[in-house]
Protein backbone atom coordinates (compact mmCIF):
# COMPACT_ATOMS: atom_id res chain seq x y z
CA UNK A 1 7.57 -12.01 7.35
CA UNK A 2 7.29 -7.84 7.69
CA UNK A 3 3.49 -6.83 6.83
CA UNK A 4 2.67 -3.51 6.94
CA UNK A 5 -1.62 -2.81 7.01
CA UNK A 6 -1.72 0.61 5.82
CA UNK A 7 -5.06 2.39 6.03
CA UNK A 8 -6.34 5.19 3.58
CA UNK A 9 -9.02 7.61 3.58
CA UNK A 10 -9.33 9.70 0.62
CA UNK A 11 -11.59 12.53 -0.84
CA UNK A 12 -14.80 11.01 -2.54
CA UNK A 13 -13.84 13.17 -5.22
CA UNK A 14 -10.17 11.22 -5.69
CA UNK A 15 -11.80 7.51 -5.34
CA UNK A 16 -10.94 6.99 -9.16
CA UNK A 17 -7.58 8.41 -9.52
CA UNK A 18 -6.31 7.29 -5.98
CA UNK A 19 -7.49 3.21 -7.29
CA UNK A 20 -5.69 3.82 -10.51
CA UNK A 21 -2.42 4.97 -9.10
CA UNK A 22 -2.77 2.75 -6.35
CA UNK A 23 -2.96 -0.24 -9.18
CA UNK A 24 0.23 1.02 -11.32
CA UNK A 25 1.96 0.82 -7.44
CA UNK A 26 0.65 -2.73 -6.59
CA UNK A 27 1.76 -3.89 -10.13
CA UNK A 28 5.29 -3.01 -10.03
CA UNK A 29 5.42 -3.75 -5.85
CA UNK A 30 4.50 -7.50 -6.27
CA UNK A 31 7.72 -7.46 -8.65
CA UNK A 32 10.06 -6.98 -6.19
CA UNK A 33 12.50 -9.29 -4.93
CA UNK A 34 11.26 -9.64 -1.45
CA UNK A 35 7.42 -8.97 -2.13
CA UNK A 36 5.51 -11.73 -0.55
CA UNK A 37 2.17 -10.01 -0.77
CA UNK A 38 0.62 -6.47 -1.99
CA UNK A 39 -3.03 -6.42 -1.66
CA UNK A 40 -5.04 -3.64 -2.16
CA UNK A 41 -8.90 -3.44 -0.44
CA UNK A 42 -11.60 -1.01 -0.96
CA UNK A 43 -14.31 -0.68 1.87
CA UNK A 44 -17.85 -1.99 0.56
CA UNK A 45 -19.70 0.38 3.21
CA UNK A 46 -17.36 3.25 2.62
CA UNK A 47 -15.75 3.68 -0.85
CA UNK A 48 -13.35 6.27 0.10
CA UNK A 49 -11.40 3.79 2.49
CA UNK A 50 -8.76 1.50 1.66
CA UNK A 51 -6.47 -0.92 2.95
CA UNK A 52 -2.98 -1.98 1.57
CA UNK A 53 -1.73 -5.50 2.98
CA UNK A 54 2.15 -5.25 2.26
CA UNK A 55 4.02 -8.24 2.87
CA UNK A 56 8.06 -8.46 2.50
CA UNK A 57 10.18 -11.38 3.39
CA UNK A 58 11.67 -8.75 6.02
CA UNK A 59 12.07 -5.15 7.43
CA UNK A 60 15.03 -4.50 5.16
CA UNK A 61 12.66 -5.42 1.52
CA UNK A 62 9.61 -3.56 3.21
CA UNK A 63 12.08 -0.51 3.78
CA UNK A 64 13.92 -0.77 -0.05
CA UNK A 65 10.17 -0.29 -0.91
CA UNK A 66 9.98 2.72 0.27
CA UNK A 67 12.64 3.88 -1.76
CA UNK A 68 11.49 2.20 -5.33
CA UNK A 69 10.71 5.14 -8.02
CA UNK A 70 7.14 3.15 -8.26
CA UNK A 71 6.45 3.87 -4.33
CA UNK A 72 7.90 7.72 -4.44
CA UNK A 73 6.04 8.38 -7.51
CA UNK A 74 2.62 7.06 -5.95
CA UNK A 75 3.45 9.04 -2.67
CA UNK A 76 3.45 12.55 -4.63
CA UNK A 77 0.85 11.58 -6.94
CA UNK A 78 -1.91 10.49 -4.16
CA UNK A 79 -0.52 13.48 -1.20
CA UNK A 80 -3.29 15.77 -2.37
CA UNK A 81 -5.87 13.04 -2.58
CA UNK A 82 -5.82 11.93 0.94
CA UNK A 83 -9.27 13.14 3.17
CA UNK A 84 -6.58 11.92 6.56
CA UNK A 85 -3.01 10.97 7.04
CA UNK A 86 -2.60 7.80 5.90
CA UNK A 87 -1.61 5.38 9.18
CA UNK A 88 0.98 2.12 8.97
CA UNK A 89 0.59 -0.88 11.28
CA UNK A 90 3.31 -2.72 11.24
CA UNK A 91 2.96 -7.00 12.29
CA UNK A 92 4.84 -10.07 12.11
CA UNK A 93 3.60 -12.40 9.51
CA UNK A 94 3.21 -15.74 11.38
CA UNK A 95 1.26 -18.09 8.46
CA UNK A 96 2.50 -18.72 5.49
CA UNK A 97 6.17 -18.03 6.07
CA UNK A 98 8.30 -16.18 4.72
């Protein structure tokens, strides 16, 4: 299994928005095909930080993701919300299997 752990720091100003176009992502994310997992945390201690948990059956479905209208649409519409460049760590998904 391909996860991804992406983490997010946004404006305290853009909490709301960036959690509702976050959500309309997530929903249409854990629809496709090779989805095993798309979580989406919120820091208790820190509100403005997040962490997506993206799990795809491989490197191939994690990479079709980033080409899904749902992913490029949530990429322009949280660029000007983001208080740092968002950072990717990519790890192999031992437990559960793909």
């Amino acid at each position: 299994m391909h996860v991804t752990l992406v983490h997010v720091r946004v404006k305290a100003e853009a909490v709301a928005a960036f959690t509702e176009a976050t959500r309309a992502n997530h929903e249409a994310s854990v629809r496709e095909a090779g989805n095993r997992r798309f979580d989406v945390l919120q820091s208790p201690e820190d509100p403005t930080r997040f962490l997506l948990n993206e799990a795809y059956a491989n490197a191939e479905d994690a990479a079709a993701h980033k080409g899904t209208a749902h992913y490029l649409a949530w990429r322009e519409a949280v660029a000007g919300m983001m208080a740092e460049p968002r950072r990717g760590e990519v790890w192999n998904g031992l437990y559960p299997g793909a």
